[in-house]
PDB file of N, CA and C in Angstrom:
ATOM      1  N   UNK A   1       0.839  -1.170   0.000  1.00  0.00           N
ATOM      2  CA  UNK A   1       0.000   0.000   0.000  1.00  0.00           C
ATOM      3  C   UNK A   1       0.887   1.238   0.000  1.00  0.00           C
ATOM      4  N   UNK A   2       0.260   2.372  -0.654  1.00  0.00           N
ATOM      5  CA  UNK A   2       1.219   3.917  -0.832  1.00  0.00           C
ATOM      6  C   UNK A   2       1.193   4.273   0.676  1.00  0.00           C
ATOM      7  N   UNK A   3       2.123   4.968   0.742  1.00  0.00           N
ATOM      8  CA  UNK A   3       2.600   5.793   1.967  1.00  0.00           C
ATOM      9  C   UNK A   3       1.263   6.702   2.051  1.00  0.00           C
ATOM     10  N   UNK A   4       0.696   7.360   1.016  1.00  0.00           N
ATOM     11  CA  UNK A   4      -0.599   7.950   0.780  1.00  0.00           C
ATOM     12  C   UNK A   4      -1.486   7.491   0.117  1.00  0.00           C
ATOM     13  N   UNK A   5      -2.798   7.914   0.369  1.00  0.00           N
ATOM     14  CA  UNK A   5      -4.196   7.136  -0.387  1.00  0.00           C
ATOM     15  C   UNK A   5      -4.766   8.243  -0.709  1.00  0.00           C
ATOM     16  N   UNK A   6      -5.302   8.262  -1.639  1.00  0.00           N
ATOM     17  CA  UNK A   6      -6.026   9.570  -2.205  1.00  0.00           C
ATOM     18  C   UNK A   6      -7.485   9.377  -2.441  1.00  0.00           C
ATOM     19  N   UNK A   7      -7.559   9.787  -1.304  1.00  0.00           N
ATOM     20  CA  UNK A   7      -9.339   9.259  -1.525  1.00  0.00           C
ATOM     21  C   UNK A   7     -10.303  10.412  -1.563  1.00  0.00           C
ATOM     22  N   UNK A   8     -10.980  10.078  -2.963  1.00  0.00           N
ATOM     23  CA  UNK A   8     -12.168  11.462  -4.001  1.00  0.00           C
ATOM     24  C   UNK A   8     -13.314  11.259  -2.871  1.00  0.00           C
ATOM     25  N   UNK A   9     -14.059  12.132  -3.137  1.00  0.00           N
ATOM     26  CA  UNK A   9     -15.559  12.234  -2.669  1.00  0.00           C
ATOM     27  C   UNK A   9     -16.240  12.528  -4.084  1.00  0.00           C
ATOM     28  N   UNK A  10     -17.602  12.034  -4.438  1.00  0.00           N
ATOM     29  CA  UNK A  10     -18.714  12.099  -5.211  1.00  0.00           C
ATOM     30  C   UNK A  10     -19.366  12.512  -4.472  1.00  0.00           C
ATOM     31  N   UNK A  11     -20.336  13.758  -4.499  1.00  0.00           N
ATOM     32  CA  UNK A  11     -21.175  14.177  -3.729  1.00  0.00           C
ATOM     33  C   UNK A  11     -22.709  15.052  -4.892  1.00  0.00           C
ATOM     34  N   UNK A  12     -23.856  13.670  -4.762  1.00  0.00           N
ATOM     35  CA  UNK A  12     -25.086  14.967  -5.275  1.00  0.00           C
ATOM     36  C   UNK A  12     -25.768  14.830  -4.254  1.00  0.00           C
ATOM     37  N   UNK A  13     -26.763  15.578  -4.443  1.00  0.00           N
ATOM     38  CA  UNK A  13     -28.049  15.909  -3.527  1.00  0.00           C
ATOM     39  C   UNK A  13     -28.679  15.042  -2.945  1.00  0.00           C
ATOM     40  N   UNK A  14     -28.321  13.762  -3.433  1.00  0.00           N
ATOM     41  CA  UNK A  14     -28.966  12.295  -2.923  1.00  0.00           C
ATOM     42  C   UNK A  14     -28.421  11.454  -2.769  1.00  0.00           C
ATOM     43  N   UNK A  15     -27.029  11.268  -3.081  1.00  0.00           N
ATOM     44  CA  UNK A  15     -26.322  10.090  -3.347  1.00  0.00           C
ATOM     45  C   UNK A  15     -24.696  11.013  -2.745  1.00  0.00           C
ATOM     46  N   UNK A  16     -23.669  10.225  -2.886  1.00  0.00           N
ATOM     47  CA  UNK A  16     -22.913   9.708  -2.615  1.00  0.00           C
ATOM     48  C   UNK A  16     -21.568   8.408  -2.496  1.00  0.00           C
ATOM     49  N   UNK A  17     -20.559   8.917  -2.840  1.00  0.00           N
ATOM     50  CA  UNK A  17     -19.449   7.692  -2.716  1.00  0.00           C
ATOM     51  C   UNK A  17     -18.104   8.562  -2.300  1.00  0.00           C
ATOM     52  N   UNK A  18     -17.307   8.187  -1.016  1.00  0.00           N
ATOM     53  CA  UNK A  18     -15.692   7.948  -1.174  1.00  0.00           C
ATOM     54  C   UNK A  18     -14.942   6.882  -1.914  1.00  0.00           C
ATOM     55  N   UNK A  19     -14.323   7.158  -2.752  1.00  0.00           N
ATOM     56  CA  UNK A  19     -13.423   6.273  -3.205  1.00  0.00           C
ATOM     57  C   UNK A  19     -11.911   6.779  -3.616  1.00  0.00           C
ATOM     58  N   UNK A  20     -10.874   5.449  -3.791  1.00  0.00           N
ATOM     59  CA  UNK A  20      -9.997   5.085  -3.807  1.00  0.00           C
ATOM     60  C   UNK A  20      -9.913   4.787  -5.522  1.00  0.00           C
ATOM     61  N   UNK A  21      -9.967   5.723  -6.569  1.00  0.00           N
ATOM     62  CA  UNK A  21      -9.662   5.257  -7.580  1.00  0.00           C
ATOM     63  C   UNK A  21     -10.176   4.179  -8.045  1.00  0.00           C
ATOM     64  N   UNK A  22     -10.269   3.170  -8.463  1.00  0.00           N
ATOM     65  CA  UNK A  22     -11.092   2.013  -8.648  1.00  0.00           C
ATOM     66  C   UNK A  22     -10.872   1.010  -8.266  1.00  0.00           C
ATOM     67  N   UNK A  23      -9.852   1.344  -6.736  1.00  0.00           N
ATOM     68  CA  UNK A  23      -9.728  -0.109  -6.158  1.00  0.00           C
ATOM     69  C   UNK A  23     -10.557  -0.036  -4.637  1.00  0.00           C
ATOM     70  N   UNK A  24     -11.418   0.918  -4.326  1.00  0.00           N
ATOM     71  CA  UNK A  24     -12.549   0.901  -2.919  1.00  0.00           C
ATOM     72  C   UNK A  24     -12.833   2.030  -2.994  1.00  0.00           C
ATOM     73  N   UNK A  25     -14.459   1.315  -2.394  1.00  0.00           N
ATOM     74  CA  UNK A  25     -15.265   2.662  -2.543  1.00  0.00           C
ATOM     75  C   UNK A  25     -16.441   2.609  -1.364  1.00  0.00           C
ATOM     76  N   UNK A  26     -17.106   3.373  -0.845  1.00  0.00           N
ATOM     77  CA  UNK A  26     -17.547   3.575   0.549  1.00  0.00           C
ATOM     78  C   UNK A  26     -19.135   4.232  -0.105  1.00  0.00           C
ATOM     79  N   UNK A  27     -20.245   3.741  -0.612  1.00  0.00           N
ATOM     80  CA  UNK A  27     -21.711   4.562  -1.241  1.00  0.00           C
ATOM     81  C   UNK A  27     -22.485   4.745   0.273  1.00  0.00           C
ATOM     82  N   UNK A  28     -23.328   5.726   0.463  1.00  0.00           N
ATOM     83  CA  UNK A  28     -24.081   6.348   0.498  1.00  0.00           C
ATOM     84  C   UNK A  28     -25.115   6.845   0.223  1.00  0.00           C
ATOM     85  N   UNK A  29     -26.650   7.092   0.806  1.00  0.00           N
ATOM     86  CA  UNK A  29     -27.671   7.787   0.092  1.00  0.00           C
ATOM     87  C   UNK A  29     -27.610   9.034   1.152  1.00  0.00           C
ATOM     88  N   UNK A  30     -28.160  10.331   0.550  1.00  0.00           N
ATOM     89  CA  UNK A  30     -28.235  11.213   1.150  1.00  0.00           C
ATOM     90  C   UNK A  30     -29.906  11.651   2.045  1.00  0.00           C
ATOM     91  N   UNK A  31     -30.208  11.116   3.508  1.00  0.00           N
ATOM     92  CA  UNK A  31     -31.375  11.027   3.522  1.00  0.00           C
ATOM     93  C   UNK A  31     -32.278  12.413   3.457  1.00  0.00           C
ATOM     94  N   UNK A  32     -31.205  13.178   4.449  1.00  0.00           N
ATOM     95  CA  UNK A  32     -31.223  14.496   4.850  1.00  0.00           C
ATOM     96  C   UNK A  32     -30.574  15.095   4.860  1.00  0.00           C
ATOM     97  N   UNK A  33     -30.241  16.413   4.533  1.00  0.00           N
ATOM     98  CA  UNK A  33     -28.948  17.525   5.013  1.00  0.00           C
ATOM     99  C   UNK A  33     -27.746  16.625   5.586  1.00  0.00           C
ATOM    100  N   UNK A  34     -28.269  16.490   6.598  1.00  0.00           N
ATOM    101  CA  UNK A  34     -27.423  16.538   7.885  1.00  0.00           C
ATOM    102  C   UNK A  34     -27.232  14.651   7.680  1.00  0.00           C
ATOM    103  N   UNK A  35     -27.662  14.147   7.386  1.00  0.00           N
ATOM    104  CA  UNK A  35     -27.597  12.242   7.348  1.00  0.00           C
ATOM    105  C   UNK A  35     -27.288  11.103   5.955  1.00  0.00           C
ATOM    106  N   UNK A  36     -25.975  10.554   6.349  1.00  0.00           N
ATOM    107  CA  UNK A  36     -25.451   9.918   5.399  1.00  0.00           C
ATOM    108  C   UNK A  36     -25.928   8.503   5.939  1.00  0.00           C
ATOM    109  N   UNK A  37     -26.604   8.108   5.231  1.00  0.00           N
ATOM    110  CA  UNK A  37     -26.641   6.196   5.154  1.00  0.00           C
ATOM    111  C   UNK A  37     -25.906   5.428   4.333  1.00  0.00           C
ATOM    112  N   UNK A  38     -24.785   5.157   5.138  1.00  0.00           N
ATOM    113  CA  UNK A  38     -23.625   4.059   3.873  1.00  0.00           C
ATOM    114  C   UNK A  38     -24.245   2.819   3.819  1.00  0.00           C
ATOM    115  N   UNK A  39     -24.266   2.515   2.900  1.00  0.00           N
ATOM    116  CA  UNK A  39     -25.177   1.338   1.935  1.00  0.00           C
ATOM    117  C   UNK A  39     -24.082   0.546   1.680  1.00  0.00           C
ATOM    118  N   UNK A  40     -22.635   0.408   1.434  1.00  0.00           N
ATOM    119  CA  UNK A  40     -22.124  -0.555   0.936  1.00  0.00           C
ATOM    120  C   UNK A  40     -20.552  -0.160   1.018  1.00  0.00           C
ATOM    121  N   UNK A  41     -19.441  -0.946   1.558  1.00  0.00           N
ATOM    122  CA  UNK A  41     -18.343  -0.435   1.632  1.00  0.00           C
ATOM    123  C   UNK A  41     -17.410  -1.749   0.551  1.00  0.00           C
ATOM    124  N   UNK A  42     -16.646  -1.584  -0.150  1.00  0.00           N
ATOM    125  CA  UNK A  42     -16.022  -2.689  -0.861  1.00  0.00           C
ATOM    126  C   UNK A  42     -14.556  -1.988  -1.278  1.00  0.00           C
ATOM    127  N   UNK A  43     -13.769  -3.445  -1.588  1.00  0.00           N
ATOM    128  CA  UNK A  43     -12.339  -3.116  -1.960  1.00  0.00           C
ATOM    129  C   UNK A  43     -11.793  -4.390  -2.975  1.00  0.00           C
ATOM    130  N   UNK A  44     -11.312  -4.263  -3.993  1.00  0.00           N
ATOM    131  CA  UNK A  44     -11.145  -5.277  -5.134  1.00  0.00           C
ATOM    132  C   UNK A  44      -9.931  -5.998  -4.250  1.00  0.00           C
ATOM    133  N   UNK A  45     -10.127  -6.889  -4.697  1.00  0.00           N
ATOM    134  CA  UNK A  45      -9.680  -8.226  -4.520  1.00  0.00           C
ATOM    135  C   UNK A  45      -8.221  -8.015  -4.384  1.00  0.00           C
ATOM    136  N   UNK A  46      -7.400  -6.919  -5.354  1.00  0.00           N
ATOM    137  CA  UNK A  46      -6.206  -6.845  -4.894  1.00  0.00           C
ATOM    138  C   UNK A  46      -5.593  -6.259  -4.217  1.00  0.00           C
ATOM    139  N   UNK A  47      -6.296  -5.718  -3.407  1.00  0.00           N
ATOM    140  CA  UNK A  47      -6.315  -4.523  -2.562  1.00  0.00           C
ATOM    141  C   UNK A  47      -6.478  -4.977  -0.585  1.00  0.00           C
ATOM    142  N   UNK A  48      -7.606  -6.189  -0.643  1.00  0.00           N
ATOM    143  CA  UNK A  48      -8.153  -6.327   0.391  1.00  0.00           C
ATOM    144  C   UNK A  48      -6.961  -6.817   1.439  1.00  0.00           C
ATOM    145  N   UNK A  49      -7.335  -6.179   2.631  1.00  0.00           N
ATOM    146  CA  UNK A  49      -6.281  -6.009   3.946  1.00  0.00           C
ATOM    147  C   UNK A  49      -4.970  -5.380   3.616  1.00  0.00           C
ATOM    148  N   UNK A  50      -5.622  -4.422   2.911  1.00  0.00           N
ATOM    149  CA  UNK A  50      -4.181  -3.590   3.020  1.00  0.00           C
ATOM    150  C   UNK A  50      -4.843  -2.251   3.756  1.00  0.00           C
ATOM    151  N   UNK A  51      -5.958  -1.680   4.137  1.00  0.00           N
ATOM    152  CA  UNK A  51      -6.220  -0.742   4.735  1.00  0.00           C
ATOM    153  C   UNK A  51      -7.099   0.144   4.183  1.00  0.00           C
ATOM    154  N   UNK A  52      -7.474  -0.218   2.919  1.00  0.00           N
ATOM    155  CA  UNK A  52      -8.257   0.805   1.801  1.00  0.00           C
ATOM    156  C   UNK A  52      -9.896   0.858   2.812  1.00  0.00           C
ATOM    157  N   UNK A  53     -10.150  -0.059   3.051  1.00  0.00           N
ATOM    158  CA  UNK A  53     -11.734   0.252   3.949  1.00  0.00           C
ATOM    159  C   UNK A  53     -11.488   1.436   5.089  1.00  0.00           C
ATOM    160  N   UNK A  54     -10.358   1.171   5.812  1.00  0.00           N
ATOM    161  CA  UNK A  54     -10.213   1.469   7.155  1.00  0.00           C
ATOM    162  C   UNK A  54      -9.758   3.089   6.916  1.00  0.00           C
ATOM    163  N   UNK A  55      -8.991   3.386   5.632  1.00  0.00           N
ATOM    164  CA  UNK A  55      -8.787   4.627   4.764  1.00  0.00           C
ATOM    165  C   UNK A  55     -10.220   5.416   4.744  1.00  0.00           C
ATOM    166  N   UNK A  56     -11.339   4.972   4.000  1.00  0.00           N
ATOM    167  CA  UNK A  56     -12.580   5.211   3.761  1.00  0.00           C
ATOM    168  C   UNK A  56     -13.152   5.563   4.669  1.00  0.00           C
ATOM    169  N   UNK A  57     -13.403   4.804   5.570  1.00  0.00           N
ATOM    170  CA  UNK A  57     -14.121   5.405   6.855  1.00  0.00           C
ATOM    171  C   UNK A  57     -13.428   6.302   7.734  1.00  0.00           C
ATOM    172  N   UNK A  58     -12.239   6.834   7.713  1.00  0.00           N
ATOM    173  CA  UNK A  58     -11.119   7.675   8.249  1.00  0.00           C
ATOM    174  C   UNK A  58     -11.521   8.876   7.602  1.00  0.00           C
ATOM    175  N   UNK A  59     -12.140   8.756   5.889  1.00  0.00           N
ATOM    176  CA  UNK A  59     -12.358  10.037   5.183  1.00  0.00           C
ATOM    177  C   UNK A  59     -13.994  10.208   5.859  1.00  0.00           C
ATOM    178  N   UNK A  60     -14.881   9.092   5.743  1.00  0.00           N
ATOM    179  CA  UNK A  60     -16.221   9.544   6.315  1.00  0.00           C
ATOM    180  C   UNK A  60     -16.163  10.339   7.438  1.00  0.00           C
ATOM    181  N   UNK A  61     -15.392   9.960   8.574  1.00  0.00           N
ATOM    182  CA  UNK A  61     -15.407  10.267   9.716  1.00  0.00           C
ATOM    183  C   UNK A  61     -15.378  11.604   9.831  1.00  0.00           C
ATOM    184  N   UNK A  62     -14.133  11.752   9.395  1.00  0.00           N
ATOM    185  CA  UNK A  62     -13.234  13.206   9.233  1.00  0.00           C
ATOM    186  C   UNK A  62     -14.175  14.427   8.310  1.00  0.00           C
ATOM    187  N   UNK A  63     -15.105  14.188   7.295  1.00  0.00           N
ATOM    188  CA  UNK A  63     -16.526  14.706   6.810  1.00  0.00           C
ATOM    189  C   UNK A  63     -17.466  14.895   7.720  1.00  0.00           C
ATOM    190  N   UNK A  64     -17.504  13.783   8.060  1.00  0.00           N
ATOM    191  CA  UNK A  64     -18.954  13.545   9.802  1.00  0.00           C
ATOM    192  C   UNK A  64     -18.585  14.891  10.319  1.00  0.00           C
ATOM    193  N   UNK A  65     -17.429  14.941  10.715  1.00  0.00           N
ATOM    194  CA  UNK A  65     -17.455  15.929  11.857  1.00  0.00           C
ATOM    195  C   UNK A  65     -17.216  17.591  11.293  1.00  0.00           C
ATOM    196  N   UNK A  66     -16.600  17.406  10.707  1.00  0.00           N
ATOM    197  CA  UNK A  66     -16.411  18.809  10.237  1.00  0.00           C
ATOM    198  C   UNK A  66     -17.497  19.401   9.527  1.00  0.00           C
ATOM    199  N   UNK A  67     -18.687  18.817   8.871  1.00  0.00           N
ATOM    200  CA  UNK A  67     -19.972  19.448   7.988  1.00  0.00           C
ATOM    201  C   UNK A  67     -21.155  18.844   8.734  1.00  0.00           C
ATOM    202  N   UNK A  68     -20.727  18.202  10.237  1.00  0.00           N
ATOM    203  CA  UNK A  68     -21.360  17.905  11.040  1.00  0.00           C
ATOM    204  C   UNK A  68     -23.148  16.988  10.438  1.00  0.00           C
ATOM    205  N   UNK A  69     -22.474  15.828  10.151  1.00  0.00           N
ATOM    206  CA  UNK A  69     -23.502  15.005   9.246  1.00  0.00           C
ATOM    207  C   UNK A  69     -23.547  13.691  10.510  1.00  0.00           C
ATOM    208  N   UNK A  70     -24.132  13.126  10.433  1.00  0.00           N
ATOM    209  CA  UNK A  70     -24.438  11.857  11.401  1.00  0.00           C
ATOM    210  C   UNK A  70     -25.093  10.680  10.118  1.00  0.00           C
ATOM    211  N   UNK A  71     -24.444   9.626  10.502  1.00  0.00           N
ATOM    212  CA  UNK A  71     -24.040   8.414   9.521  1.00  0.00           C
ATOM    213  C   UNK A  71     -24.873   7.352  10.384  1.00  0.00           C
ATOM    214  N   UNK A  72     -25.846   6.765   9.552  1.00  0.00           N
ATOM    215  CA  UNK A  72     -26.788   5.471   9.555  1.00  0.00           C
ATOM    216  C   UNK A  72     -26.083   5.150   8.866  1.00  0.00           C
ATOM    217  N   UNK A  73     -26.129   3.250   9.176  1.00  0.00           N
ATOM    218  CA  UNK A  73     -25.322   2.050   8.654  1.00  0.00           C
ATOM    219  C   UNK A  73     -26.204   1.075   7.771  1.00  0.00           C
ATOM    220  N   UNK A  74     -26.319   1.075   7.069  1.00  0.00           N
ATOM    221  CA  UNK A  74     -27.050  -0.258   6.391  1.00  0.00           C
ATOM    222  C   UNK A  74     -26.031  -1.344   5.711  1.00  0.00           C
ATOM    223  N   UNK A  75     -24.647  -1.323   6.522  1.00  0.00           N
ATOM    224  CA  UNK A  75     -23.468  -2.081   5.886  1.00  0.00           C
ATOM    225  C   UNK A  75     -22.516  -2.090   7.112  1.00  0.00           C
ATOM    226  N   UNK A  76     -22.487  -4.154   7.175  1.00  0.00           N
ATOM    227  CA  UNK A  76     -21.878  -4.214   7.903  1.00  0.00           C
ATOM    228  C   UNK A  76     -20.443  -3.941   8.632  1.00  0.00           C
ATOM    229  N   UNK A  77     -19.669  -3.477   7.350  1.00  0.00           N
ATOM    230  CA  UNK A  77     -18.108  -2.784   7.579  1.00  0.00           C
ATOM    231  C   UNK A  77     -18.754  -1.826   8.794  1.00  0.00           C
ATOM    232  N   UNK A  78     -19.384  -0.643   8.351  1.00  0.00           N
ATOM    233  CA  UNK A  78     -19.641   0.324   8.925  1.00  0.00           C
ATOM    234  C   UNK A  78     -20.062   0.532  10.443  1.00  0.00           C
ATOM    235  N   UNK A  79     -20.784  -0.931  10.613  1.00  0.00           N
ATOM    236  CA  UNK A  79     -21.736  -1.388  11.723  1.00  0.00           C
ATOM    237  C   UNK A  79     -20.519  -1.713  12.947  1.00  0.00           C
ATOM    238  N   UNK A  80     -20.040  -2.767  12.369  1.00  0.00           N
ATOM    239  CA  UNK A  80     -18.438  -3.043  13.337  1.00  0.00           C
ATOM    240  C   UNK A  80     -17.454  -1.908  13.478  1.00  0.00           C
ATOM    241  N   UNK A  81     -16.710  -1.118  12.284  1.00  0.00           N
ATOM    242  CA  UNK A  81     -16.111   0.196  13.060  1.00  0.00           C
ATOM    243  C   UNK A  81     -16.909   0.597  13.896  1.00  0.00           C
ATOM    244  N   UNK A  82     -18.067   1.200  14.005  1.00  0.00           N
ATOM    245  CA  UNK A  82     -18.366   2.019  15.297  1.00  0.00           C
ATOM    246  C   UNK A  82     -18.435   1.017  16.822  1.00  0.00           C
ATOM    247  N   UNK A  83     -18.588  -0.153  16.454  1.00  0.00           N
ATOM    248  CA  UNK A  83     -18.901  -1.250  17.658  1.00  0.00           C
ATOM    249  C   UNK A  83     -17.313  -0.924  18.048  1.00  0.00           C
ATOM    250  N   UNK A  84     -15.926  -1.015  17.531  1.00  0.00           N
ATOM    251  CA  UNK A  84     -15.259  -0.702  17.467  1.00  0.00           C
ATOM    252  C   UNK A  84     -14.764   0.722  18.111  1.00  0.00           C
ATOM    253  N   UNK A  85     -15.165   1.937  17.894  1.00  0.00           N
ATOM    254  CA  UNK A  85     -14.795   2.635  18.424  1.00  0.00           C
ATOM    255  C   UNK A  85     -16.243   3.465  18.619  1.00  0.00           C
ATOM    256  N   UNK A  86     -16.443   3.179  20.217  1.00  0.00           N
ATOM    257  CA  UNK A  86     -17.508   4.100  20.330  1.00  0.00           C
ATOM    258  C   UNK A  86     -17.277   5.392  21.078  1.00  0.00           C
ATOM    259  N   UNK A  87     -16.133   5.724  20.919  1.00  0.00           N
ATOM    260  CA  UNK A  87     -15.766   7.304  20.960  1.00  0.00           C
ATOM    261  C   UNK A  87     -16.354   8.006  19.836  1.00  0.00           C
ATOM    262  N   UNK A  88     -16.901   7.454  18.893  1.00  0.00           N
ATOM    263  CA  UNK A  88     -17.799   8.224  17.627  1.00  0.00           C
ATOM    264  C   UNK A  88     -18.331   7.698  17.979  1.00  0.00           C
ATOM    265  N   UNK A  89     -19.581   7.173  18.833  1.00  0.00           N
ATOM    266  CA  UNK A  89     -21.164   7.654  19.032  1.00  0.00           C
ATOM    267  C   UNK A  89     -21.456   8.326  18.974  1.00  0.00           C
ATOM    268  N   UNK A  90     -21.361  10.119  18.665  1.00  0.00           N
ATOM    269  CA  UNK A  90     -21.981  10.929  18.636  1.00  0.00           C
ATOM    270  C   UNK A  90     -22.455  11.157  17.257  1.00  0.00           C
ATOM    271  N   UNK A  91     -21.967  10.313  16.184  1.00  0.00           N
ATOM    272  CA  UNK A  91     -21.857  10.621  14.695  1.00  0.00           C
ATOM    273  C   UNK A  91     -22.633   9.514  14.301  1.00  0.00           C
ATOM    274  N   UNK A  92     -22.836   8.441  15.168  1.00  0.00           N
ATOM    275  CA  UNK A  92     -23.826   7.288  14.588  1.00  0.00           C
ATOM    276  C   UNK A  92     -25.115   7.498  14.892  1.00  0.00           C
ATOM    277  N   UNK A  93     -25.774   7.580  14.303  1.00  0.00           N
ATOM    278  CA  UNK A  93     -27.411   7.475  14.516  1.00  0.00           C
ATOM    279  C   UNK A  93     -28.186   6.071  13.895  1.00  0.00           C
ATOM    280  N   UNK A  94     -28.068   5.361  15.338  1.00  0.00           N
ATOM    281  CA  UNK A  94     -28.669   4.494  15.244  1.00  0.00           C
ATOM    282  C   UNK A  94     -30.288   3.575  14.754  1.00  0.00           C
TER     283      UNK A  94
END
């Protein structure tokens, strides 16, 4: 894996994706203003356990807080980071 990851944001009015170029990508629907529901987190096959998920949700997070959005999970990556660190409970809306 690069010393750096360059990870884009896609952002419309309803939708949503972070990604990693075309090797992981983190979707989203936009429910409300303020509420991201990640729908699906994935990383190609040549990529997986090198950190590209754990990258992704490092960029969600770091969005969460600063444009102050609160993130519903409908994907289990997403579900376990926060079980994981529930020092961001304030950003999960359960």
């Amino acid at each position: 894996m690069p010393d750096t990851i360059a990870v884009q944001l896609e952002l419309s009015e309803y939708s949503g994706r972070f990604y990693i170029s075309d090797s992981a990508e983190m979707k989203f629907d936009v429910v409300e203003p303020a509420t991201f529901v990640v729908t699906h987190t994935g990383v190609s096959l040549v990529h997986r356990g090198e950190g590209y998920a754990q990258t992704l949700f490092e960029a969600l997070i770091a969005y969460a807080k600063e444009h102050e959005i609160k993130i519903e999970s409908r994907c289990s990556f997403i579900d376990k980071m926060f079980e994981r660190h529930p020092e961001l409970s304030r950003l999960w809306s359960k």
